[in-house]
Protein backbone atom coordinates (compact mmCIF):
# COMPACT_ATOMS: atom_id res chain seq x y z
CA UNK A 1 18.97 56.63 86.46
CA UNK A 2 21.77 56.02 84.91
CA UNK A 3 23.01 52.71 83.21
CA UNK A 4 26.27 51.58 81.82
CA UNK A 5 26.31 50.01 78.54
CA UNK A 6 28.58 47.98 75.46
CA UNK A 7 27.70 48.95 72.10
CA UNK A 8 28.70 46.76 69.72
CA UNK A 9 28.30 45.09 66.23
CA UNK A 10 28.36 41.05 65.33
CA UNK A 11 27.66 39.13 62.69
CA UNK A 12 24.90 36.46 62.11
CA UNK A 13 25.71 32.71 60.82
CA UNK A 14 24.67 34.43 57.24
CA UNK A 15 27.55 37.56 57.62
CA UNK A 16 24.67 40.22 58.13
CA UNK A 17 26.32 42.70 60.56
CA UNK A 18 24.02 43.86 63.41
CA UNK A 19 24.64 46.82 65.96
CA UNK A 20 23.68 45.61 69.08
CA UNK A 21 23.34 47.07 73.10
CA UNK A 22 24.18 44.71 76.35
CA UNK A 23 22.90 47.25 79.24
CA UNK A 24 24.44 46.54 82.95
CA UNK A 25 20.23 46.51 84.39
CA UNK A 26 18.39 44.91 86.80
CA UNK A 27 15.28 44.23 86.47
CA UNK A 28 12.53 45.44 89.66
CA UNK A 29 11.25 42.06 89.70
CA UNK A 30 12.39 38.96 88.63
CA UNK A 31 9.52 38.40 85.81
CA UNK A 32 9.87 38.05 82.03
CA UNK A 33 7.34 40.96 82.17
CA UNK A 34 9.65 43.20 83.74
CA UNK A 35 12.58 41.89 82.19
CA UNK A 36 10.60 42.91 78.88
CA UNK A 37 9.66 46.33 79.73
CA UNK A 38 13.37 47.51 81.12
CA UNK A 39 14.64 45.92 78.06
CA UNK A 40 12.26 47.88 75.70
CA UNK A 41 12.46 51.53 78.32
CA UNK A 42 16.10 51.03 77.47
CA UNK A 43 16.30 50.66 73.80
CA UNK A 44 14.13 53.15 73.34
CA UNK A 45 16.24 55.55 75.37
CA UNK A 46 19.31 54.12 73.49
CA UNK A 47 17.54 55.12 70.09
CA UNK A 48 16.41 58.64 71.02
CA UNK A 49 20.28 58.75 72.37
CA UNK A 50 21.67 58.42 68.26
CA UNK A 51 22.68 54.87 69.33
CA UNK A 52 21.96 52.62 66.02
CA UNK A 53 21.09 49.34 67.54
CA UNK A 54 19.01 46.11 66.24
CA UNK A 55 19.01 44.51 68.94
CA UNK A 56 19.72 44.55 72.83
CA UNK A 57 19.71 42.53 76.18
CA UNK A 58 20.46 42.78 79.94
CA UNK A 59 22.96 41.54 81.76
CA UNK A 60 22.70 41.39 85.86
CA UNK A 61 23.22 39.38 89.19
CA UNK A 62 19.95 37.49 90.55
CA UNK A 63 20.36 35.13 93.82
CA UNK A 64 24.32 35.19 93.02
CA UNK A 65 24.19 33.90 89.45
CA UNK A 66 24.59 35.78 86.59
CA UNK A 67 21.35 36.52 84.15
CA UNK A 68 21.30 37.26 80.71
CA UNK A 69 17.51 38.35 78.96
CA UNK A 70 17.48 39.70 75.84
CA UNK A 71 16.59 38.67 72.04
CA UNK A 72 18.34 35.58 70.29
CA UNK A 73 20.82 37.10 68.69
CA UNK A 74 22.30 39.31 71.67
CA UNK A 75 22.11 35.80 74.40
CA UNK A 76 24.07 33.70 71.73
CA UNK A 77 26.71 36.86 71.25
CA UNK A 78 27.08 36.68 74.86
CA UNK A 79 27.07 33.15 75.30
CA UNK A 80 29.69 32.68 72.58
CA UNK A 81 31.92 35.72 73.83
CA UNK A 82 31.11 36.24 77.50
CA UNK A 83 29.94 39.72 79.15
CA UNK A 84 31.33 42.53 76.94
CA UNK A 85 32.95 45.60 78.58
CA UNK A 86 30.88 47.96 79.61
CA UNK A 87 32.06 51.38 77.11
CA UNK A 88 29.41 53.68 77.58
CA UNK A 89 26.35 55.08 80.33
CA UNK A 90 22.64 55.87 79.41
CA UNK A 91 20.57 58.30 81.58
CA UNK A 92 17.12 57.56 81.79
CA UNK A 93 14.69 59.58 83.36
């Protein structure tokens, strides 16, 4: 499957730059579980790919509204600079 993706970089509230992944994924199920595993499937994927990434979250449409899951630092990013645009794609088999 294939999966579109913004790699970026941001800074903490102490200046520490960190590379960072928002993937454009939908979880099968609407459970922090499966939120969890997609999120980790895809990281990993993103790793083996040469991306250097910290940290990572999804971004998708549930019952109309958008959803954002993903650690701390990525939700506040997005939260403080809206839904980055998409710059790359990710296959995973």
């Amino acid at each position: 499957m294939r999966y579109e993706l913004a790699h970026l970089q941001g800074k903490t509230v102490e200046g520490k730059t960190v590379n960072f992944v928002v993937f454009n994924a939908k979880p099968i199920n609407n459970t922090a579980s499966a939120r969890d595993e997609l999120l980790a499937a895809l990281m990993l994927a993103a790793r083996r790919a040469k991306l250097n990434v910290e940290a990572g979250g999804l971004i998708y449409e549930e019952n109309g509204q958008l959803q954002c899951w993903g650690d701390n630092f990525t939700r506040s990013w997005i939260e403080n600079n809206g839904i980055p645009s998409f710059n790359k794609t990710l296959d995973v088999s």
